[in-house]
Protein backbone atom coordinates (compact mmCIF):
# COMPACT_ATOMS: atom_id res chain seq x y z
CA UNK A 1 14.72 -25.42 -12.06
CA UNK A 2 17.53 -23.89 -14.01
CA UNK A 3 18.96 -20.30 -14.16
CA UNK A 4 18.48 -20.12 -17.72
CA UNK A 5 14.80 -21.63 -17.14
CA UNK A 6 14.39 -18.60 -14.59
CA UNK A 7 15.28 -16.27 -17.05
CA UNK A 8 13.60 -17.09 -19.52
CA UNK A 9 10.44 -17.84 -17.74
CA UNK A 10 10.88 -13.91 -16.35
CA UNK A 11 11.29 -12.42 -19.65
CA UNK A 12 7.77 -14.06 -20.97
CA UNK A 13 5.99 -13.06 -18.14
CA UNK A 14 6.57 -9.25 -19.28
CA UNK A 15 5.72 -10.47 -22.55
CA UNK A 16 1.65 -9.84 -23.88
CA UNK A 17 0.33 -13.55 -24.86
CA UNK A 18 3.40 -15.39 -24.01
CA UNK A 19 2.56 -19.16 -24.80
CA UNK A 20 6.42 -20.34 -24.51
CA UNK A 21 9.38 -21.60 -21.96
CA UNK A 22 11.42 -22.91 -23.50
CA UNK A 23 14.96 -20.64 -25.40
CA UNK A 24 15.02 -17.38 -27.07
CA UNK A 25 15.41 -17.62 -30.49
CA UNK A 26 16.16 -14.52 -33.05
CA UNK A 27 12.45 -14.33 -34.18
CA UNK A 28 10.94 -14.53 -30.45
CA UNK A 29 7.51 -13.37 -31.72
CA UNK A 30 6.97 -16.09 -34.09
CA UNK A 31 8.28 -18.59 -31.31
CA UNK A 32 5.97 -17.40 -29.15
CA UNK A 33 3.12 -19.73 -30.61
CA UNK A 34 4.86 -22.56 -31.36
CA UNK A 35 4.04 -25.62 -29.39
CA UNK A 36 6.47 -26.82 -26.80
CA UNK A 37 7.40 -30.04 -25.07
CA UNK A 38 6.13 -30.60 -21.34
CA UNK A 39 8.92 -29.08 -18.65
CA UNK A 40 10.08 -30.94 -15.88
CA UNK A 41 8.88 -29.01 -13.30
CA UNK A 42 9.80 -31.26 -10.04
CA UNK A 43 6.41 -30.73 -8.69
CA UNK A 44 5.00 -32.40 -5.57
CA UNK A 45 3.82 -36.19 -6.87
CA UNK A 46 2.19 -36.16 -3.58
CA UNK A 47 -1.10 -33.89 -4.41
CA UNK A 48 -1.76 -34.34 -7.65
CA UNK A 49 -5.64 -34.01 -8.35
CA UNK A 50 -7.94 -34.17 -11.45
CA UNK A 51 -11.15 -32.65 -12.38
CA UNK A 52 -13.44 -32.72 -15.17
CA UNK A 53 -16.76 -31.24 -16.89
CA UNK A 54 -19.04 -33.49 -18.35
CA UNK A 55 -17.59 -36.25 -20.54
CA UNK A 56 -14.19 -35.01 -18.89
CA UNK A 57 -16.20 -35.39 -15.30
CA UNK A 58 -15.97 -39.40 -16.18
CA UNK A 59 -13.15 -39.01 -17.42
CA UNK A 60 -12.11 -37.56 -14.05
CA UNK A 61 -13.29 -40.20 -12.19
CA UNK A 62 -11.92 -43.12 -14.31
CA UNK A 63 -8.43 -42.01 -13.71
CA UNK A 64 -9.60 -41.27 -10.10
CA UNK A 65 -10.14 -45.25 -10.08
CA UNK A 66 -7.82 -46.60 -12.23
CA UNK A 67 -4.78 -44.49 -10.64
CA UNK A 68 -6.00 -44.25 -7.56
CA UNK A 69 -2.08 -44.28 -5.81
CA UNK A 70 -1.34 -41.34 -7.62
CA UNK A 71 -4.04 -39.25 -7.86
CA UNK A 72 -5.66 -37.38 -4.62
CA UNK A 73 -8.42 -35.76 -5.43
CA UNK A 74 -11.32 -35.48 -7.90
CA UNK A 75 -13.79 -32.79 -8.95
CA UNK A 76 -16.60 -33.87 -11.14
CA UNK A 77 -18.94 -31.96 -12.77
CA UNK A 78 -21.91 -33.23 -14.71
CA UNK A 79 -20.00 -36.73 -14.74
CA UNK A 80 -20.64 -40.11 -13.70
CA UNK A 81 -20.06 -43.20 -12.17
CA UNK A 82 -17.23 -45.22 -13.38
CA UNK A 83 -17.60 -47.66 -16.19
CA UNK A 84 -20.92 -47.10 -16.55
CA UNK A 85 -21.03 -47.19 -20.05
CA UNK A 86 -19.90 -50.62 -19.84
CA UNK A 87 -18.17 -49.63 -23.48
CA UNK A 88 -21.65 -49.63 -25.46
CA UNK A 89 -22.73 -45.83 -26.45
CA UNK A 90 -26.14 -46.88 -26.51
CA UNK A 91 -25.84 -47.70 -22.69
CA UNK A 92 -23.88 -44.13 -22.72
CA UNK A 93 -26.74 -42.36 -23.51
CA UNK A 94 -29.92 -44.50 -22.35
CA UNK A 95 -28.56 -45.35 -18.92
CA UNK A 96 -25.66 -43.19 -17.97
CA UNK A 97 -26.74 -40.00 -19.38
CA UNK A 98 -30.42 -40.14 -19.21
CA UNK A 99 -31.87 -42.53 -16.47
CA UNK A 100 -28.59 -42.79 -14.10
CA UNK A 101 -31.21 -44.00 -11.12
CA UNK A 102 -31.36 -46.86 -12.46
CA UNK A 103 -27.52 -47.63 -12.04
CA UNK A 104 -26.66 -50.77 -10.27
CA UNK A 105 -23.73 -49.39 -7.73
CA UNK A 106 -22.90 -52.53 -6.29
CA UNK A 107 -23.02 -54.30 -9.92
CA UNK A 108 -20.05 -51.27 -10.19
CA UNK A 109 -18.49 -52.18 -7.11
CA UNK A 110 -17.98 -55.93 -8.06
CA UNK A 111 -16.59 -54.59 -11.32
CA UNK A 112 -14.37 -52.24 -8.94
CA UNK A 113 -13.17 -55.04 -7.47
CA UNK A 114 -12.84 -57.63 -10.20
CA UNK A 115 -10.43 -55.29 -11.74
CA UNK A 116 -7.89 -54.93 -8.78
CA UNK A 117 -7.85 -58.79 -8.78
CA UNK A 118 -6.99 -58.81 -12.39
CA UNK A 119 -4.57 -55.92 -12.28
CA UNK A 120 -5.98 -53.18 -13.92
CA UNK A 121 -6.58 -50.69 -11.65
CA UNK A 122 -4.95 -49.68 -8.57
CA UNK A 123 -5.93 -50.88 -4.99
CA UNK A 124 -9.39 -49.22 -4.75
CA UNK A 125 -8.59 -48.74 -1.06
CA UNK A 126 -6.65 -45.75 -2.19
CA UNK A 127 -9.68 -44.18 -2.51
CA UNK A 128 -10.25 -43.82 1.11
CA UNK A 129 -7.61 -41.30 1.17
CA UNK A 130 -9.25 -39.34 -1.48
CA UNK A 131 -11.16 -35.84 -1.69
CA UNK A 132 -14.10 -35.73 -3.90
CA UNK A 133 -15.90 -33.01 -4.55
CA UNK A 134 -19.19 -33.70 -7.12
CA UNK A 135 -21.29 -30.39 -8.57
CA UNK A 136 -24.64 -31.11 -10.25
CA UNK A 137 -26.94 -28.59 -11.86
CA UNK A 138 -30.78 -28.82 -11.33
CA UNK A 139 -31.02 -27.43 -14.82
CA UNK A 140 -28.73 -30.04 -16.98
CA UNK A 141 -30.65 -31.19 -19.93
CA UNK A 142 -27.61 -33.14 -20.90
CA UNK A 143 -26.99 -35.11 -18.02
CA UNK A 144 -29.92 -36.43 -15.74
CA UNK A 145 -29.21 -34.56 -12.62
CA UNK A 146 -30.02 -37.93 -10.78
CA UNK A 147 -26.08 -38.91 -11.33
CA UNK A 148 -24.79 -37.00 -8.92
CA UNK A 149 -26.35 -38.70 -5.90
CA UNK A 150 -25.71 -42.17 -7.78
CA UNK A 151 -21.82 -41.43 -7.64
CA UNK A 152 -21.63 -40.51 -4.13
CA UNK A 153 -23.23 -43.23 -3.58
CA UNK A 154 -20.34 -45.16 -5.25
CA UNK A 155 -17.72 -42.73 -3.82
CA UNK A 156 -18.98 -43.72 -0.37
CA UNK A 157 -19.45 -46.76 -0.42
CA UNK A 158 -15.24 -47.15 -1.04
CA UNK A 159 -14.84 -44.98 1.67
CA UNK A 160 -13.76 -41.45 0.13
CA UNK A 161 -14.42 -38.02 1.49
CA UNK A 162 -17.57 -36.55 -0.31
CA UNK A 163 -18.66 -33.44 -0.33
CA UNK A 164 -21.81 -32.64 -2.90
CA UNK A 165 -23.26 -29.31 -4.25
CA UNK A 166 -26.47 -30.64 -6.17
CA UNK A 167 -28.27 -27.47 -5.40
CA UNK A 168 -27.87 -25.30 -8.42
CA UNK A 169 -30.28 -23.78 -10.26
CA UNK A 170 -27.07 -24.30 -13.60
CA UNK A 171 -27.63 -26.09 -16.55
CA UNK A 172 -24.94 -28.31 -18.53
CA UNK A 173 -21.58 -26.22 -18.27
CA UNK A 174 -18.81 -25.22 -16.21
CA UNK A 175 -19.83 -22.49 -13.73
CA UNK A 176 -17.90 -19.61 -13.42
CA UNK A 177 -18.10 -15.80 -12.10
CA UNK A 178 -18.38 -14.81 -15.40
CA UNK A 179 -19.24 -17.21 -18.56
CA UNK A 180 -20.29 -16.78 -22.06
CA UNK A 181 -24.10 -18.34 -21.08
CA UNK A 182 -26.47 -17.69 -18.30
CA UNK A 183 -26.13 -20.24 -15.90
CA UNK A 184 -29.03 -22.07 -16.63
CA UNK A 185 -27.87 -22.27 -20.34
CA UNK A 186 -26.89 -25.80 -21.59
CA UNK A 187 -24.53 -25.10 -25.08
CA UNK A 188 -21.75 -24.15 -26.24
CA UNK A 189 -18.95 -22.94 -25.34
CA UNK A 190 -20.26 -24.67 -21.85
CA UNK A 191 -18.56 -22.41 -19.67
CA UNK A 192 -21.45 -20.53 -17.33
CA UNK A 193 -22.08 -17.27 -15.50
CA UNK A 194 -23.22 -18.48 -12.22
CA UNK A 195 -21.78 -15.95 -9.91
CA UNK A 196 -19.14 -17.86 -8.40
CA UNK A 197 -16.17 -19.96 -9.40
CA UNK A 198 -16.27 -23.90 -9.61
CA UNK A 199 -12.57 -23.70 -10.17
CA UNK A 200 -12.50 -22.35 -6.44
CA UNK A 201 -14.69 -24.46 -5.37
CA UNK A 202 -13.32 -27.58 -6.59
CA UNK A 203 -9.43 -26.29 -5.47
CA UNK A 204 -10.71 -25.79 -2.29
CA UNK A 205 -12.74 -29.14 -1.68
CA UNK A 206 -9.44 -30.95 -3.07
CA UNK A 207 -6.56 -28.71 -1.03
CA UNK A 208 -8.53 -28.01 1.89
CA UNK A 209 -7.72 -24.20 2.59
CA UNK A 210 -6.69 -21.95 -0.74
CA UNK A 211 -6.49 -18.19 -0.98
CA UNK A 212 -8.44 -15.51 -3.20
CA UNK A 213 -7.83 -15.85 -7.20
CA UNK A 214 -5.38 -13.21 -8.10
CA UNK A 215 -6.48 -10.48 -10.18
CA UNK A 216 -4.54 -10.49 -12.25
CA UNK A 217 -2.67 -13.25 -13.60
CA UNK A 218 1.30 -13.58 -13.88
CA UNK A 219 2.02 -17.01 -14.68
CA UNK A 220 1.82 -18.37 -18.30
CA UNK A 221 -0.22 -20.42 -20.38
CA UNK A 222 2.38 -22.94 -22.49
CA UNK A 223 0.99 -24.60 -25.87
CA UNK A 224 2.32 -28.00 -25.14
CA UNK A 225 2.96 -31.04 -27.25
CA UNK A 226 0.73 -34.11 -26.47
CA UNK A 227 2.07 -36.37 -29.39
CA UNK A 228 5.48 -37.24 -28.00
CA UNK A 229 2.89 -39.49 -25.54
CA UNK A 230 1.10 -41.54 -28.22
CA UNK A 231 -1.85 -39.27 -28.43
CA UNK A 232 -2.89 -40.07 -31.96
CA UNK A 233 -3.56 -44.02 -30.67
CA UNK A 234 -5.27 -42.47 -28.11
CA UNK A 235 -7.70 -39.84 -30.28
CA UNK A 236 -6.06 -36.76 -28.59
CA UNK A 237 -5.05 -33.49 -30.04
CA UNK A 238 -1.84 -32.93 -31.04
CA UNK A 239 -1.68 -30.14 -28.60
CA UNK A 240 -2.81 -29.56 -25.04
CA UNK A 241 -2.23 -26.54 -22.22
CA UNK A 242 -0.11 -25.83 -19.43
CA UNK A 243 -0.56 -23.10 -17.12
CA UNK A 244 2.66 -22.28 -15.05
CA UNK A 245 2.35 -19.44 -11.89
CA UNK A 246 5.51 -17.43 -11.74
CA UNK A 247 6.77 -19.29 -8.58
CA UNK A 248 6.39 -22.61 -10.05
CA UNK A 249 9.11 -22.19 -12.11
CA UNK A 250 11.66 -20.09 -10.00
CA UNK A 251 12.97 -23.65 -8.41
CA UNK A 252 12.20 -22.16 -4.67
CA UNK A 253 8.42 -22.83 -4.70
CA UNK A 254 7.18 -26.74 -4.31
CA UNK A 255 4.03 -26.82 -6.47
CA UNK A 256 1.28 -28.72 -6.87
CA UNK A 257 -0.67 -29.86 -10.39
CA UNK A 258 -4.41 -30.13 -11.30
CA UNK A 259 -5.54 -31.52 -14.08
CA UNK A 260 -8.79 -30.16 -15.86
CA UNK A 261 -10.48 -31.80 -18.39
CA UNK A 262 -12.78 -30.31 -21.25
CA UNK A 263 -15.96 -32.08 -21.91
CA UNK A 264 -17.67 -32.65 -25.07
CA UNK A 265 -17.50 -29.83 -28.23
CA UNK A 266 -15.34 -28.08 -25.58
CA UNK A 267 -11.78 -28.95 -26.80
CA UNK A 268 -10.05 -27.04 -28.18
CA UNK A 269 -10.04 -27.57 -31.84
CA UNK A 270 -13.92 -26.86 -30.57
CA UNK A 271 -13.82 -23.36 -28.81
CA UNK A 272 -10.23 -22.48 -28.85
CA UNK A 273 -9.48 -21.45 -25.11
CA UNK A 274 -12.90 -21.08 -24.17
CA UNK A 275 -12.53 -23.63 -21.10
CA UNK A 276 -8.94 -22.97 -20.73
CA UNK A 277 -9.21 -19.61 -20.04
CA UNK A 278 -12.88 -19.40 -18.86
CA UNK A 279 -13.24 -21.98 -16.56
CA UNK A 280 -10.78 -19.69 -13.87
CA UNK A 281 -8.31 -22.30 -12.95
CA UNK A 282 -5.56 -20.24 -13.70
CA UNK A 283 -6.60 -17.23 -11.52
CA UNK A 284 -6.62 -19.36 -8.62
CA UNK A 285 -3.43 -21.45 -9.91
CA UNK A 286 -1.29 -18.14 -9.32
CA UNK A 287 -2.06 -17.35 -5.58
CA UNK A 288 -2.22 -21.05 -4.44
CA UNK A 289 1.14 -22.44 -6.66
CA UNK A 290 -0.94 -24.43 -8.95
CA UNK A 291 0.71 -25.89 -12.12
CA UNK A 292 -2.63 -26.34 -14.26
CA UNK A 293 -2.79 -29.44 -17.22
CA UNK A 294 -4.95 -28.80 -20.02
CA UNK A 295 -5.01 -32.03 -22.26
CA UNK A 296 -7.15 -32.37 -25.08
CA UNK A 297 -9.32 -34.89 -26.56
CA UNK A 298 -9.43 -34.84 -30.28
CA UNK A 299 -12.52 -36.09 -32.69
CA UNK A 300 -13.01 -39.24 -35.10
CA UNK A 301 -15.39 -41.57 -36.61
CA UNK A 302 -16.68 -42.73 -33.62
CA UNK A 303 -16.21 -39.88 -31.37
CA UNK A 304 -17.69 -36.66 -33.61
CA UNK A 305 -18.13 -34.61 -30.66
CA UNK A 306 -14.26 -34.76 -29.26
CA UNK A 307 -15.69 -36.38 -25.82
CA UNK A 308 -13.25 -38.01 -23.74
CA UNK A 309 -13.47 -41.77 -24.08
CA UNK A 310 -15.76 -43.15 -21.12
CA UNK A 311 -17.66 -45.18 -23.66
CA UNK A 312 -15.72 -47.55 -25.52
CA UNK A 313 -14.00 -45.35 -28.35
CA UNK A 314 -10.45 -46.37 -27.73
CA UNK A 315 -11.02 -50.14 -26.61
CA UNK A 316 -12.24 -52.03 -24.08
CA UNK A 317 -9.71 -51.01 -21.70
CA UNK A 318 -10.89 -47.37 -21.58
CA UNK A 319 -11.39 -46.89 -18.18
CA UNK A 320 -8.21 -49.19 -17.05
CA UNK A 321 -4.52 -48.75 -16.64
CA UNK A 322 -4.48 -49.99 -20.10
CA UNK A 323 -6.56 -47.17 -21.22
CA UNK A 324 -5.00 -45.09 -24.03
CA UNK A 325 -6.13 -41.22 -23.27
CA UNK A 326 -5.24 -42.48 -19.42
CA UNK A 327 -1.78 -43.64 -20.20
CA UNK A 328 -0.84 -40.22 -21.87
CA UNK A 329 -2.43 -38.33 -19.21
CA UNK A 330 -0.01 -39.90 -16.80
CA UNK A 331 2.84 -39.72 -18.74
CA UNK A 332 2.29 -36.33 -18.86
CA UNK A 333 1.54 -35.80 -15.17
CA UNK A 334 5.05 -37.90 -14.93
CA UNK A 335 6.97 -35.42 -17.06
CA UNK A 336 5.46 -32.48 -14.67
CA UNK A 337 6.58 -33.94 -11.67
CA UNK A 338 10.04 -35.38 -12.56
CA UNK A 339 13.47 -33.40 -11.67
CA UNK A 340 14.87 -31.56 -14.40
């Protein structure tokens, strides 16, 4: 990391709603909202992990599978198992979403496996080196709380480490210590008071041991440009988030990156920074040296809701290396962990 990078990076921290790294023009208040290009940050390729909420929860696992070299973790919640969808939304809903027990896992596993033969995803025996951690409400109206147990199944059966919390009395949203619904609540924004932190919980399923969320945060949340990666082939906002801790830009501190994705009518052309900010990430990003990747999903014809694609929306290759959201995902997570 730079001196000037430093610098600059120290004089937004002191600033109130500082959503910028990068210069110091004349009218700094105004520049302050603009969006910015994703920083090299240098951070460690080596434990980079991905979690997701609902459509963002397949969308989690997809990537999981497709990129399976690269990515080291996963946290689900409300999600899926891969390719289930088999790119029909009919099969979305009927199957995937509302009778998962009647999922086929070892039809999956062929599919798994057909793949790697064909190049399209990585060597699924990557996946025996990942950390999975699944959360499932008893309460989801959304998704049939039978899902859960049908992806560890899957997760198993490739040999990951699972751990499972299907116990919850929480309905379809992200729980949190504090959230905008009950926890049994299944709407919008999606983001639930449960009395405790799934950000924590995934962090420390994927990391092993983390420490407390800070209270109060000193890192800062960047407004980042998506479209430099292609994101209007691939039905994505033009703009994303990045949350950087202090350290993680000071060039002394090796960090690490998690990537968090929205779920349905939760991006943020939907609820603004609802998720972002809700979901707690960042208060756990700060004490534990946690780079934090917001992208965004955008909405169209065939996706009204701004899901992430896990049905079919964006081709047949959704849930591949070919996949378009998945290809700017990575090129993003590339960006983050390059040298400047």
């Amino acid at each position: 990391m730079t001196k000037k990078l430093s610098l600059i990076f120290a004089a937004l921290i002191f600033s109130s709603n500082a959503h910028a790294i990068y210069g110091m023009p004349d009218n700094f208040f105004e520049y302050l909202t603009q969006t910015k290009k994703i920083p090299a940050l240098n951070l460690d390729k080596n434990s980079v992990t991905v979690s997701g909420i609902s459509s963002g929860g397949f969308m989690a696992v997809q990537l999981g599978v497709a990129y399976s070299s690269q990515i080291k973790g996963v946290g689900v919640v409300a999600g899926g198992i891969y390719e289930c969808s088999e790119g029909d939304i009919n099969t979305a809903k009927e199957l995937c979403m509302k009778d998962p027990a009647k999922i086929n896992v070892n039809k999956t596993l062929e599919k798994v496996a057909s793949y790697y033969q064909k190049n399209l995803i990585d060597n699924p025996k990557s996946i025996q080196q990942q950390h999975i951690l699944l959360i499932q409400g008893t309460e989801d109206i959304v998704v049939n709380p039978a899902a859960g147990p049908v992806l560890e199944k899957f997760y198993k059966s490739l040999g990951a480490t699972v751990s499972t919390d299907f116990n919850k009395q929480m309905g379809h949203g992200f729980p949190a210590t504090h959230g905008s619904n009950t926890c049994q609540m299944s709407r919008s924004p999606w983001v639930n008071d449960c009395g405790h932190s799934g950000a924590g919980e995934i962090l420390k399923s994927l990391y092993g041991t983390v420490s407390p969320p800070a209270k109060a945060k000193t890192g800062v949340l960047v407004t980042i440009d998506q479209s430099e990666f292609g994101s209007d082939n691939a039905k994505m906002l033009d703009y994303g988030y990045l949350y950087i801790p202090k350290k993680c830009v000071d060039g002394n501190t090796q960090c690490r990156l998690h990537v968090a994705l929205h779920g349905c009518l939760q991006s943020p052309s939907a609820v603004g920074t609802a998720f972002v900010e809700g979901s707690q990430f960042n208060d756990w990003a700060d004490t534990n040296n946690i780079v934090i990747l917001y992208p965004a999903a955008t909405t169209c014809a065939a996706n009204p809701a701004g899901c992430w694609d896990w049905f079919g929306y964006t081709g047949k290759d959704f849930a591949t290396k070919n996949a378009p959201q998945g290809q700017v995902i990575m090129k993003m997570i590339e960006r983050l962990t390059s040298e400047n």
